[in-house]
PDB file of N, CA and C in Angstrom:
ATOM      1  N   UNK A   1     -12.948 -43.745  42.261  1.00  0.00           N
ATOM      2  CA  UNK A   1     -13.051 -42.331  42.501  1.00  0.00           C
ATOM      3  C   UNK A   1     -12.329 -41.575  41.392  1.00  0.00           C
ATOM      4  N   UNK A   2     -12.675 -40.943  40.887  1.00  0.00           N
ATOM      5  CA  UNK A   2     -12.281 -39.869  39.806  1.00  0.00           C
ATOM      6  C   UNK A   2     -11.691 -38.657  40.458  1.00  0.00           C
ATOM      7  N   UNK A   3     -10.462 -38.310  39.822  1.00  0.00           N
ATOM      8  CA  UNK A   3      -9.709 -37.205  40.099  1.00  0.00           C
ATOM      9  C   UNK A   3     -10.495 -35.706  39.503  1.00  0.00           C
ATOM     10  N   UNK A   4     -10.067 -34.980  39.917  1.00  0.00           N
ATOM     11  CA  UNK A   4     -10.902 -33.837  39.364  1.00  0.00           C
ATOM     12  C   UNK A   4      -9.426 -33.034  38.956  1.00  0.00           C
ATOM     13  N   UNK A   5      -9.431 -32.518  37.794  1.00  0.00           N
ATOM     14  CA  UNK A   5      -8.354 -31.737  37.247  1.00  0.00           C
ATOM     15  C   UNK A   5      -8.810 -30.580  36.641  1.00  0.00           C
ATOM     16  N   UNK A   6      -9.781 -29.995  37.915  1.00  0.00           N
ATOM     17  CA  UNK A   6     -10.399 -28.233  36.760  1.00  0.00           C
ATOM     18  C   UNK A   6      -9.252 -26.877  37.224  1.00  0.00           C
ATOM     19  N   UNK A   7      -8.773 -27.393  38.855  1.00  0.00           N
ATOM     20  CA  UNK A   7      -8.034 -26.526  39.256  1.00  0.00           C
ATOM     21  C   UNK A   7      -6.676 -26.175  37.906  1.00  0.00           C
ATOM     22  N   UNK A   8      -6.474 -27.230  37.523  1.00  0.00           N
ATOM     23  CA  UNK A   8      -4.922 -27.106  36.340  1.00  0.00           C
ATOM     24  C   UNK A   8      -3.649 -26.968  36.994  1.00  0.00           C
ATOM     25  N   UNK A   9      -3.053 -27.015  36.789  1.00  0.00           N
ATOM     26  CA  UNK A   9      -1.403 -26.259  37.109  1.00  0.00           C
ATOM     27  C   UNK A   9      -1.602 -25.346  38.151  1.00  0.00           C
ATOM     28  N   UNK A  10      -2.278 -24.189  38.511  1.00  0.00           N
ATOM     29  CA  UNK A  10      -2.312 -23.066  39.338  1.00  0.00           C
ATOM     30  C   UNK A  10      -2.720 -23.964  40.583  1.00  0.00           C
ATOM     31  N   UNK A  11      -3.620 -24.481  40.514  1.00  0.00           N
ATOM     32  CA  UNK A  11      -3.945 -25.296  42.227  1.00  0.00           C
ATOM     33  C   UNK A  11      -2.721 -25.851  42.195  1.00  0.00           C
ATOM     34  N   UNK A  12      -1.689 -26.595  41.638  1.00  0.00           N
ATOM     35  CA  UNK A  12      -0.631 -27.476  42.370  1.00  0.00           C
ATOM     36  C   UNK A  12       0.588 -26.010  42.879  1.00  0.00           C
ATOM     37  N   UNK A  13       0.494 -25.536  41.960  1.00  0.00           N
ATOM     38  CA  UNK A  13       1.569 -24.694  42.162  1.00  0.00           C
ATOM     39  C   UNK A  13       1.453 -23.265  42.879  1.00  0.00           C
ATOM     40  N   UNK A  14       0.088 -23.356  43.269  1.00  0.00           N
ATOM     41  CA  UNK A  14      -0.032 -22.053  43.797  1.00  0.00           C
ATOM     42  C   UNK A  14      -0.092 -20.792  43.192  1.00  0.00           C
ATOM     43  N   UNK A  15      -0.469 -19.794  43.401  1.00  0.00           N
ATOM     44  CA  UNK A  15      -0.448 -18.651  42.862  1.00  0.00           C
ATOM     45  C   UNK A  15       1.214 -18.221  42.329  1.00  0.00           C
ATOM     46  N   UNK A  16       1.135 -17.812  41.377  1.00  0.00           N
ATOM     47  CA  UNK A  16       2.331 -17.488  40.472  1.00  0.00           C
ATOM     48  C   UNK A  16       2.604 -15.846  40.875  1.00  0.00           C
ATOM     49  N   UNK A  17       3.897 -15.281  40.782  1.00  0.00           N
ATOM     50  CA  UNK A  17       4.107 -13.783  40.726  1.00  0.00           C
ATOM     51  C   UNK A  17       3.919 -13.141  39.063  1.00  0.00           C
ATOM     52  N   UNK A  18       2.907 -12.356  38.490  1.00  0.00           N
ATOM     53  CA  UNK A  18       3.364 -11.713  37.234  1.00  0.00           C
ATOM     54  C   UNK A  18       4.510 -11.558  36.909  1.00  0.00           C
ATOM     55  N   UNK A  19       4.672 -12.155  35.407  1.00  0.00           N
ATOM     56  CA  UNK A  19       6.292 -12.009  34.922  1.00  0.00           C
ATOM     57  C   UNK A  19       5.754 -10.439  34.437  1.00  0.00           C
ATOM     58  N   UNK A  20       7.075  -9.713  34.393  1.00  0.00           N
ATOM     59  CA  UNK A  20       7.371  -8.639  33.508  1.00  0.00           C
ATOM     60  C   UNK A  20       7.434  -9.020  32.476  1.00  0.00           C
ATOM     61  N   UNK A  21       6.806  -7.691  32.145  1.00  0.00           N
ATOM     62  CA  UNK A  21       6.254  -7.403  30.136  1.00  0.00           C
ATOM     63  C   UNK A  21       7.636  -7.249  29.935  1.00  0.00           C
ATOM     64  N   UNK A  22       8.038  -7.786  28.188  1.00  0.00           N
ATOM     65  CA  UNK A  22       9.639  -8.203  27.631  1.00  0.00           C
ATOM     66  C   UNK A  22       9.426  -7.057  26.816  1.00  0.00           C
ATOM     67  N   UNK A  23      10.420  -6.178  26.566  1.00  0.00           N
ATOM     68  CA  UNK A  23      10.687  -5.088  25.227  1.00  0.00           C
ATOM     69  C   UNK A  23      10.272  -3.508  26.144  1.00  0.00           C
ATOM     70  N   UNK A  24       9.915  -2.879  24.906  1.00  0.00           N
ATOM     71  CA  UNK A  24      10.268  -1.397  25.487  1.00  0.00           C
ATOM     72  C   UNK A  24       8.855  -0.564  25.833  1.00  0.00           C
ATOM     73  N   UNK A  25       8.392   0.226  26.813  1.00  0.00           N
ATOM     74  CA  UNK A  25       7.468   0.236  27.060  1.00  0.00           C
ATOM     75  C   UNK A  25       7.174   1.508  26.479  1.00  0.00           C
ATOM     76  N   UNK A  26       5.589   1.161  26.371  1.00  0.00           N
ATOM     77  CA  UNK A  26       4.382   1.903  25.308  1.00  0.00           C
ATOM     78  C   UNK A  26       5.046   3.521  26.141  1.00  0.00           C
ATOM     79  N   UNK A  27       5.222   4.196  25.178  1.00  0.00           N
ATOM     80  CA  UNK A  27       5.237   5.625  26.042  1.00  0.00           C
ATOM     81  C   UNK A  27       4.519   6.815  24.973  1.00  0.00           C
ATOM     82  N   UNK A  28       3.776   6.386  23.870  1.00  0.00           N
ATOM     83  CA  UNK A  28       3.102   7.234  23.403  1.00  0.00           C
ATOM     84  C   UNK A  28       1.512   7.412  23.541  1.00  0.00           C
ATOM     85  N   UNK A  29       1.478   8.691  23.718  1.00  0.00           N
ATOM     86  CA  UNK A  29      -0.494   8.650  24.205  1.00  0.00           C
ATOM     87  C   UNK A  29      -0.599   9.965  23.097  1.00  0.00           C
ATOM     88  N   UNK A  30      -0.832   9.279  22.019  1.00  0.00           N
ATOM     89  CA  UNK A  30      -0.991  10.535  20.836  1.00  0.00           C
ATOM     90  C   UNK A  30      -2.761  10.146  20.328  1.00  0.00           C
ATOM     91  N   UNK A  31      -3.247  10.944  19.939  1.00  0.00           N
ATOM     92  CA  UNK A  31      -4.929  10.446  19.402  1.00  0.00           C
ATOM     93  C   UNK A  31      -4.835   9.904  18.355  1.00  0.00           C
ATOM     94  N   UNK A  32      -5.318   8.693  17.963  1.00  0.00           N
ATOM     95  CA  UNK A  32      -5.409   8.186  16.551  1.00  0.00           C
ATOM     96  C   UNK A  32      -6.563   8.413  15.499  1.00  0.00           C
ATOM     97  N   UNK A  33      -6.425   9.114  14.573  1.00  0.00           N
ATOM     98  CA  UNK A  33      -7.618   9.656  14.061  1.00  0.00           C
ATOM     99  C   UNK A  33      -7.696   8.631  12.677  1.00  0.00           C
ATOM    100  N   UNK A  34      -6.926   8.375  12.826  1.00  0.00           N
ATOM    101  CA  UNK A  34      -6.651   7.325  11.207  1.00  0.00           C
ATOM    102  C   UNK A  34      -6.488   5.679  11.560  1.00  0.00           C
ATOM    103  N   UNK A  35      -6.642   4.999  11.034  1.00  0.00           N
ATOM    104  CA  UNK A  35      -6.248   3.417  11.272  1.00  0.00           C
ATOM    105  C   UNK A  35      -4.675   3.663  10.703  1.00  0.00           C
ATOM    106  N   UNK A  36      -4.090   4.353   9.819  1.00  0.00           N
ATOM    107  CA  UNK A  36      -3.287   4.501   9.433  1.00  0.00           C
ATOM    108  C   UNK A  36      -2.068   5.085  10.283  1.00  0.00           C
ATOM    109  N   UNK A  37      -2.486   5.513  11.399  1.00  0.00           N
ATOM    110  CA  UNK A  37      -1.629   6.015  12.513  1.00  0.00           C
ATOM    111  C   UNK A  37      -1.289   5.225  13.100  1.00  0.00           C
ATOM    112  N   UNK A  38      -1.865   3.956  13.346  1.00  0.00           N
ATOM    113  CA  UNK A  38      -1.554   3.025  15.020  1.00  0.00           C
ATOM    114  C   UNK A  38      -0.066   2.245  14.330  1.00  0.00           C
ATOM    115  N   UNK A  39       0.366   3.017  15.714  1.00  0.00           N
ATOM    116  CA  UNK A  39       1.522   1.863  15.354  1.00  0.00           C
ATOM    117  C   UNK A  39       2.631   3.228  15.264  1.00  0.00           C
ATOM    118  N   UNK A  40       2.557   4.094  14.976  1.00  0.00           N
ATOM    119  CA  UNK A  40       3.695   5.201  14.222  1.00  0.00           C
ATOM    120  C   UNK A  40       3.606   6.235  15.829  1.00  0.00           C
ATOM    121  N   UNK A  41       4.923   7.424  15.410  1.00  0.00           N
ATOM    122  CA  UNK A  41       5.074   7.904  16.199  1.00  0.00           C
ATOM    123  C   UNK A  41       4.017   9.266  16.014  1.00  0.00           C
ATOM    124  N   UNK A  42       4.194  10.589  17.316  1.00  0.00           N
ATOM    125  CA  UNK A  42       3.765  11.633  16.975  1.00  0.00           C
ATOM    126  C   UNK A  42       3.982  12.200  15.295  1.00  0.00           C
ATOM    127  N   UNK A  43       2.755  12.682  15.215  1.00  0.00           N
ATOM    128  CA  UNK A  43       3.179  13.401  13.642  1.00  0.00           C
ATOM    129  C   UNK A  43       3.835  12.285  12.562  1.00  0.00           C
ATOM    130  N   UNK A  44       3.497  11.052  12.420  1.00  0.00           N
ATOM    131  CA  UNK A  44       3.741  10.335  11.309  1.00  0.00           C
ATOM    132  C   UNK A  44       2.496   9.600  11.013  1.00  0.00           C
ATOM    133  N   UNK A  45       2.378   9.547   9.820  1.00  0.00           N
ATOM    134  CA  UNK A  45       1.148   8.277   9.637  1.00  0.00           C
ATOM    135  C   UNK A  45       1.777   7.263   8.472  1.00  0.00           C
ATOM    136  N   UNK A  46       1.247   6.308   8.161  1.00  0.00           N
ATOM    137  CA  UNK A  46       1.238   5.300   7.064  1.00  0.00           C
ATOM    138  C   UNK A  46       0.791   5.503   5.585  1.00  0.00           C
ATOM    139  N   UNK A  47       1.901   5.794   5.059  1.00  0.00           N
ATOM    140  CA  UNK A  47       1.469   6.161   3.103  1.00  0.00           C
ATOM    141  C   UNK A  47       2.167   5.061   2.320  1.00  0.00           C
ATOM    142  N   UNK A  48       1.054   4.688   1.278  1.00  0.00           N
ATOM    143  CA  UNK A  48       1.373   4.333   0.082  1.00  0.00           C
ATOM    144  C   UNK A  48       1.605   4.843  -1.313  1.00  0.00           C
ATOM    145  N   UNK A  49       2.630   4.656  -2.165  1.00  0.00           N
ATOM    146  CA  UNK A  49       3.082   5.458  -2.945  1.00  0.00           C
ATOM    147  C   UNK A  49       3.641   4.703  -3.963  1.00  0.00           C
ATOM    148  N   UNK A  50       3.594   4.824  -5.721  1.00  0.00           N
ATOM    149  CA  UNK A  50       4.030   4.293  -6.343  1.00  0.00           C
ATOM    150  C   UNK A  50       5.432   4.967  -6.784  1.00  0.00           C
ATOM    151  N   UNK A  51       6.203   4.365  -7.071  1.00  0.00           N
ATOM    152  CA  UNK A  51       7.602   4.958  -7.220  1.00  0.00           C
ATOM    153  C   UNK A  51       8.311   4.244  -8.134  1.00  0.00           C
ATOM    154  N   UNK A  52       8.911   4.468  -9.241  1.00  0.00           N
ATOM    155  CA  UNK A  52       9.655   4.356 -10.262  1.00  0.00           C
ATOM    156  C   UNK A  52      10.947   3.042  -9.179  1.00  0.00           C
ATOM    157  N   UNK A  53      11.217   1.916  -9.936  1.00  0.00           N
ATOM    158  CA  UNK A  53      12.076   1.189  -9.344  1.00  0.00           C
ATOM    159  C   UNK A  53      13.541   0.872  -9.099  1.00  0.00           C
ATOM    160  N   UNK A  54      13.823   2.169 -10.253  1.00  0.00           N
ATOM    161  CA  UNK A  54      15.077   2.326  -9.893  1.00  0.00           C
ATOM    162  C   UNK A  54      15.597   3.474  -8.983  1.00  0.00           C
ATOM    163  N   UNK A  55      14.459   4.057  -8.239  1.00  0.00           N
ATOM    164  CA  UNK A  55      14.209   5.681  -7.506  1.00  0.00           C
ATOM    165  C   UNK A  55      14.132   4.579  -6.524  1.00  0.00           C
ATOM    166  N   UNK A  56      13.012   3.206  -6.412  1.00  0.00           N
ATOM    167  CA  UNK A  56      13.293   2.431  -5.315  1.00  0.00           C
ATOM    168  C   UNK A  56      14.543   2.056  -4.371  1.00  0.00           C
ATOM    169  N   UNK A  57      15.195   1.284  -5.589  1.00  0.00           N
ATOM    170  CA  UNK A  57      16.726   0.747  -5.050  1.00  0.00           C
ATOM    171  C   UNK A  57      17.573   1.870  -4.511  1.00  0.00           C
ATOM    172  N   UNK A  58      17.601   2.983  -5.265  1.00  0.00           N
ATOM    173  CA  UNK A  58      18.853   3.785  -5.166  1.00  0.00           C
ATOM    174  C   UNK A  58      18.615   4.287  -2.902  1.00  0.00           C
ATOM    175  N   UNK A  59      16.643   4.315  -2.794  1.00  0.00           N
ATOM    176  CA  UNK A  59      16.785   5.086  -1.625  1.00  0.00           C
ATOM    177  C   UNK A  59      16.783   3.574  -0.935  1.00  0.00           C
ATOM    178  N   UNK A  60      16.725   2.690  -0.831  1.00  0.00           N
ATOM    179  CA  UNK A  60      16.859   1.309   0.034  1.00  0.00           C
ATOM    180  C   UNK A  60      18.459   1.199   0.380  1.00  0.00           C
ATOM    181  N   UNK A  61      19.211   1.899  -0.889  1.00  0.00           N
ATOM    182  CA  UNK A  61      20.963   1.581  -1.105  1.00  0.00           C
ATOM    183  C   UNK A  61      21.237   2.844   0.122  1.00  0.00           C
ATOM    184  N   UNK A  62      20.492   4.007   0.311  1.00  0.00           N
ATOM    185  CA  UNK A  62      21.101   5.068   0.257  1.00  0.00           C
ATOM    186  C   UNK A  62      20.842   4.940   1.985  1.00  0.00           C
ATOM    187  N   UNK A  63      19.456   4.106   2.488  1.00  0.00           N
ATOM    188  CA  UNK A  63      19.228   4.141   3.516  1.00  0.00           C
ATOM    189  C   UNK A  63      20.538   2.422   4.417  1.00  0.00           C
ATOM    190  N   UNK A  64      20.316   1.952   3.693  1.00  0.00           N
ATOM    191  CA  UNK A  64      21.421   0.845   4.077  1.00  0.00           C
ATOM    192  C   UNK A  64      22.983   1.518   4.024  1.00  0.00           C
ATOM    193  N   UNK A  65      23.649   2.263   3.441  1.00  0.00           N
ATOM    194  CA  UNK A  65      24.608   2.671   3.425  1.00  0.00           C
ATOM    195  C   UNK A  65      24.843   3.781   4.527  1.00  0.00           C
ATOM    196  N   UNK A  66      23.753   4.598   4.526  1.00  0.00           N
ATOM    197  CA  UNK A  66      23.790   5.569   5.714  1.00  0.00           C
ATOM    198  C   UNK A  66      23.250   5.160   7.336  1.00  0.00           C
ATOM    199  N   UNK A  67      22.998   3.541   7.407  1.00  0.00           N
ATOM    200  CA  UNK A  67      22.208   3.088   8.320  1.00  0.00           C
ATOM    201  C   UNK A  67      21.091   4.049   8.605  1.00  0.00           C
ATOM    202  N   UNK A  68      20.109   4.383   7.954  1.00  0.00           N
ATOM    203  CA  UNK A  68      19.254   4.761   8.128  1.00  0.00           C
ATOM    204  C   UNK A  68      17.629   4.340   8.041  1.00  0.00           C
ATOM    205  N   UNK A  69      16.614   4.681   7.906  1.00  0.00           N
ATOM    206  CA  UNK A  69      15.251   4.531   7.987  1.00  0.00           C
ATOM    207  C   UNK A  69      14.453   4.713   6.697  1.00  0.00           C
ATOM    208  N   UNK A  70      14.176   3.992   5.846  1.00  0.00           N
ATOM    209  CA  UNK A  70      13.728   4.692   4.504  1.00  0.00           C
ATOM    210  C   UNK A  70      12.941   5.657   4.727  1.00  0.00           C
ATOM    211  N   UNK A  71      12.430   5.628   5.929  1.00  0.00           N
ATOM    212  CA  UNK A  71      11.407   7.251   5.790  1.00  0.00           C
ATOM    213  C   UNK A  71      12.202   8.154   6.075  1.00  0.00           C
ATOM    214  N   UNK A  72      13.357   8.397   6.969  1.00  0.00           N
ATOM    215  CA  UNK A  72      14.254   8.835   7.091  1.00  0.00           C
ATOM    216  C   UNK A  72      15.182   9.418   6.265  1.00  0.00           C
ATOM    217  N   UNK A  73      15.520   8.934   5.179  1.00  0.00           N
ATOM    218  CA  UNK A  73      16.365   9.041   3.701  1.00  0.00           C
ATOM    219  C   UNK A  73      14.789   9.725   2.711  1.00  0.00           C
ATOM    220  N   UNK A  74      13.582   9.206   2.860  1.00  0.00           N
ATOM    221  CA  UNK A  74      12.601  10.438   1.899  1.00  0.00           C
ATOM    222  C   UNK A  74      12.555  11.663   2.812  1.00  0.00           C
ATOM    223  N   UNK A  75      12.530  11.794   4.119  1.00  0.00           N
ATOM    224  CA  UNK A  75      11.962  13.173   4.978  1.00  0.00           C
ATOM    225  C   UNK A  75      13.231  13.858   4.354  1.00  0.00           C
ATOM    226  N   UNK A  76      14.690  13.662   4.551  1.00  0.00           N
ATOM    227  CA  UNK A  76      16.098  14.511   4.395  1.00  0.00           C
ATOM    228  C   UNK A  76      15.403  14.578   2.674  1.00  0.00           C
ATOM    229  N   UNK A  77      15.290  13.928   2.106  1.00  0.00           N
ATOM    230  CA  UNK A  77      15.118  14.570   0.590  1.00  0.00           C
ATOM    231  C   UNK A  77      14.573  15.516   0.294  1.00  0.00           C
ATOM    232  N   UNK A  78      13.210  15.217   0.982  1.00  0.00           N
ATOM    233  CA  UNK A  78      11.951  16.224   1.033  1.00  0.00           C
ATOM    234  C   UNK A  78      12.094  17.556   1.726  1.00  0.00           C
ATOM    235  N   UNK A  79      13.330  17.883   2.524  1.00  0.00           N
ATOM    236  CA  UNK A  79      13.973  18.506   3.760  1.00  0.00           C
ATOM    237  C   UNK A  79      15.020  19.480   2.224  1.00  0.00           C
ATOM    238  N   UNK A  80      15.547  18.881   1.580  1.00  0.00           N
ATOM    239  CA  UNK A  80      16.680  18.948   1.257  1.00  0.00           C
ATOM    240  C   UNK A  80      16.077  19.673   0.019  1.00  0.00           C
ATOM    241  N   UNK A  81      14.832  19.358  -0.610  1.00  0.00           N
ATOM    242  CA  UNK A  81      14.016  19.302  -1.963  1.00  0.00           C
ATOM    243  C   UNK A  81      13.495  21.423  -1.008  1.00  0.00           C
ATOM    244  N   UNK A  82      13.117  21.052   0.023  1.00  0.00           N
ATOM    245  CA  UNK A  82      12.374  22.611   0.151  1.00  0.00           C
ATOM    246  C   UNK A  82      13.767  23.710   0.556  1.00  0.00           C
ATOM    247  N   UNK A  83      14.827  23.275   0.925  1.00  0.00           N
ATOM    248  CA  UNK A  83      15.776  24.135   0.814  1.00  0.00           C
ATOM    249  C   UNK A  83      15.769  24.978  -0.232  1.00  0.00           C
ATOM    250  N   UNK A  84      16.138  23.863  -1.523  1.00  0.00           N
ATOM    251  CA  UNK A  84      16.298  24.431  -2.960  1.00  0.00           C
ATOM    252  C   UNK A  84      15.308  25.390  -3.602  1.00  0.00           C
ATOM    253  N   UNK A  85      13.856  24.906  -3.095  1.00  0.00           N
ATOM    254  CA  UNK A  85      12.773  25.411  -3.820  1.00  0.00           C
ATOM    255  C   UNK A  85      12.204  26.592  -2.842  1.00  0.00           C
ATOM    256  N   UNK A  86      12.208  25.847  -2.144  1.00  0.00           N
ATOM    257  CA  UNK A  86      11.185  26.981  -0.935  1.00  0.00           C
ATOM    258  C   UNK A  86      10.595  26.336  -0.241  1.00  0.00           C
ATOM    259  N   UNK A  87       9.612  26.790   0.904  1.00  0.00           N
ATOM    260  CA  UNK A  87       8.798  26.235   1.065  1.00  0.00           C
ATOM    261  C   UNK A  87       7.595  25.283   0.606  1.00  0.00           C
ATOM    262  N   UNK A  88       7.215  24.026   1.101  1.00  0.00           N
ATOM    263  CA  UNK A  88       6.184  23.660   0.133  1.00  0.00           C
ATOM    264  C   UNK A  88       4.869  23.542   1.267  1.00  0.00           C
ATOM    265  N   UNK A  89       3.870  24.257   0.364  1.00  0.00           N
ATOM    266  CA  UNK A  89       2.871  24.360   1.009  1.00  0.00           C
ATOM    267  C   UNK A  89       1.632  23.269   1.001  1.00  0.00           C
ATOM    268  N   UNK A  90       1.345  23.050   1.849  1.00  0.00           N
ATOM    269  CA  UNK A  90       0.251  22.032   1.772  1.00  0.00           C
ATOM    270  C   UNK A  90      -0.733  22.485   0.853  1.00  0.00           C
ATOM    271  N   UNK A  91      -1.373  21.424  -0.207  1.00  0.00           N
ATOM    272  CA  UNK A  91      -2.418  21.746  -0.449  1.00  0.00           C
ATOM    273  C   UNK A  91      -3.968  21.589   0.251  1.00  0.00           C
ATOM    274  N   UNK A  92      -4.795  22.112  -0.062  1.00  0.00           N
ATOM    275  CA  UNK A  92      -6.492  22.073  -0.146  1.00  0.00           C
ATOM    276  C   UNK A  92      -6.666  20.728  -0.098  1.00  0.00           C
ATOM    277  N   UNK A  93      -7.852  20.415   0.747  1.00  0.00           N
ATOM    278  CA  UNK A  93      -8.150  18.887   0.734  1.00  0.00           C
ATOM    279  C   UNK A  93      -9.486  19.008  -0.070  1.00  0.00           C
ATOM    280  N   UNK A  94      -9.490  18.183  -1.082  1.00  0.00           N
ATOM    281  CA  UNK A  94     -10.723  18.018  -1.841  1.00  0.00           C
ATOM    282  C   UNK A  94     -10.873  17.158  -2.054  1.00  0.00           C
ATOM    283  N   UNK A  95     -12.516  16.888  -2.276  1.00  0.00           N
ATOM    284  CA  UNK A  95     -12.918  15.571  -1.907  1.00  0.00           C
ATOM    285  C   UNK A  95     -13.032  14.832  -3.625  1.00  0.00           C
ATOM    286  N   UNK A  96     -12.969  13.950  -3.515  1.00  0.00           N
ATOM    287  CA  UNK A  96     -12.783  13.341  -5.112  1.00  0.00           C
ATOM    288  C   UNK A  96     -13.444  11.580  -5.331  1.00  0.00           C
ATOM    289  N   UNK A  97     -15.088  11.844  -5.613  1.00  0.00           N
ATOM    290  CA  UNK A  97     -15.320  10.525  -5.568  1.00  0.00           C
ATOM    291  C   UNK A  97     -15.458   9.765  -4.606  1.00  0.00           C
ATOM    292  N   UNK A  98     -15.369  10.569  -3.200  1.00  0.00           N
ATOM    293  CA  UNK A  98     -15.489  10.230  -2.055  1.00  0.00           C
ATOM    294  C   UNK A  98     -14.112   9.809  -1.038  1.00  0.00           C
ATOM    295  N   UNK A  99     -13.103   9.888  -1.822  1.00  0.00           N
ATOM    296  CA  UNK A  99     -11.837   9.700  -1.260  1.00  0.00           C
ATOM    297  C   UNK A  99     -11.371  10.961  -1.159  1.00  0.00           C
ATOM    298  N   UNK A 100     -10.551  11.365  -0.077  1.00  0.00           N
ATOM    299  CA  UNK A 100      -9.640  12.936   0.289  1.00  0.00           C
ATOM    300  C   UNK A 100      -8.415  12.433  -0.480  1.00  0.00           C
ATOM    301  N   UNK A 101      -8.265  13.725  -1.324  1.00  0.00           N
ATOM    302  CA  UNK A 101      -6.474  13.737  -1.450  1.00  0.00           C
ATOM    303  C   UNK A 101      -6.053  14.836  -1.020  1.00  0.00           C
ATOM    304  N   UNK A 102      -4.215  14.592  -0.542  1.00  0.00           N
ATOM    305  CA  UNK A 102      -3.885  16.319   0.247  1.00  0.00           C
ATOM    306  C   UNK A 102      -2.450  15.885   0.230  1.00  0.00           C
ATOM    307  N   UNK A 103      -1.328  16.763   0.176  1.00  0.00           N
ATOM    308  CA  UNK A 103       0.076  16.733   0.099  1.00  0.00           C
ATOM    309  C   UNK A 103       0.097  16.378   1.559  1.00  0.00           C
ATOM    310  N   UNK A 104       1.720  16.321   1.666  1.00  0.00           N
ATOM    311  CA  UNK A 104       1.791  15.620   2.921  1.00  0.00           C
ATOM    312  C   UNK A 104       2.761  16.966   3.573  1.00  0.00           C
ATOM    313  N   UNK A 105       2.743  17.551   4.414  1.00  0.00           N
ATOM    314  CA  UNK A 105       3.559  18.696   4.747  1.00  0.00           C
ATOM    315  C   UNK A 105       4.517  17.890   6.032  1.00  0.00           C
ATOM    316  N   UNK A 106       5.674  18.310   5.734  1.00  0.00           N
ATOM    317  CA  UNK A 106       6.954  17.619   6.399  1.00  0.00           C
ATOM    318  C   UNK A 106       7.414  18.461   7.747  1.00  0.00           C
ATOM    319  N   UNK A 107       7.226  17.441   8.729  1.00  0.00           N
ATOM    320  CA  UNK A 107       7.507  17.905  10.403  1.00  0.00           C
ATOM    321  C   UNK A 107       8.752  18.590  10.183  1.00  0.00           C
ATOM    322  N   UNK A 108       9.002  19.880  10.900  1.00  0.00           N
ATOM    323  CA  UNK A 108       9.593  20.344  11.252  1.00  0.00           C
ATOM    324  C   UNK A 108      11.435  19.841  11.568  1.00  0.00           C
ATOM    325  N   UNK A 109      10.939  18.905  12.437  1.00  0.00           N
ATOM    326  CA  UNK A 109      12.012  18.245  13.063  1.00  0.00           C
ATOM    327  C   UNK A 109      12.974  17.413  12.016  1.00  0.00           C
ATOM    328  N   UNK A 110      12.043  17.190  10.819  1.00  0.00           N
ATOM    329  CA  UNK A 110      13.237  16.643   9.860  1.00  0.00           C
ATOM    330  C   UNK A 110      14.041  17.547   8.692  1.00  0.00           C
ATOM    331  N   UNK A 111      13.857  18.635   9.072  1.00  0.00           N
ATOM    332  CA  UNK A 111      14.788  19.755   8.678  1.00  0.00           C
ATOM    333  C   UNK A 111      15.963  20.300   9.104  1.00  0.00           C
ATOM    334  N   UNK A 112      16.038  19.586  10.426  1.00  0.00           N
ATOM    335  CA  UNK A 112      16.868  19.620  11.246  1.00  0.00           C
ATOM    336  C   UNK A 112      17.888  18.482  11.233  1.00  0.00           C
ATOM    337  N   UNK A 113      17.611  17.224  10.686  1.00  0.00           N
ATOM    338  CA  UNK A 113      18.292  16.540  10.375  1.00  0.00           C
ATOM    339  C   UNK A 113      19.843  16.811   9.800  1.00  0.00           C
ATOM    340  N   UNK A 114      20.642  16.373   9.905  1.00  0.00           N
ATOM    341  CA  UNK A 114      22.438  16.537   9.380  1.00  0.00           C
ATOM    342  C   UNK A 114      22.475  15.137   8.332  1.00  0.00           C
ATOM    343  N   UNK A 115      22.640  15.118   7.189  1.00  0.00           N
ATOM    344  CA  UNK A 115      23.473  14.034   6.726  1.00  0.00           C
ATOM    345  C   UNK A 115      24.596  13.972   7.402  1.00  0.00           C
ATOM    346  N   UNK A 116      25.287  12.242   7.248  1.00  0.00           N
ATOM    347  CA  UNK A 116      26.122  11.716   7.873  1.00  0.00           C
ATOM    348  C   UNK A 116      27.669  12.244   7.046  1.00  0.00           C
TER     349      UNK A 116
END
């Protein structure tokens, strides 16, 4: 006689209780209009940017020293950059070859920021 083993583990052991989900729970319901959004908070998306490498180190040093966020250490710059100048205004989105380019205009909320 042949055993039958389709039930698995759950027939011997019976129905199991759901474990709780581990870590911090999803609490954003923002629209994603970009692939470049998933994953980020309200009002942030995902940019790539070429940057001179010693402009690299200095903000990696500046964000490790201040325990901070490298986006965190560019928003206070960029925060810190429109103090001096003024406002900076977004530009015009134009289309170029089929790709959009457009400045990036800086949330509010990181103007508000305090260096440490």
């Amino acid at each position: 006689m042949k055993k039958n083993f389709k039930g698995g583990l759950d027939s011997l052991l019976g129905e199991q209780p759901e474990k709780p989900k581990r870590g911090r729970p999803v609490t954003q319901f923002k629209e994603i209009t970009k692939s470049s959004q998933e994953g980020t908070k309200e009002n942030e998306t995902r940019a790539t940017f070429i940057v001179d490498e010693e402009i690299l180190d200095k903000i990696k040093a500046i964000a490790y020293w201040d325990r901070r966020q490298i986006k965190d250490v560019i928003n206070l710059a960029l925060s810190s950059y429109e103090k001096k100048a003024g406002e900076v205004d977004t530009a015009p989105i134009k289309e170029k070859r089929g790709l959009y380019t457009f400045n990036i205009t800086i949330p509010a909320k990181y103007s508000q920021i305090e260096n440490k």
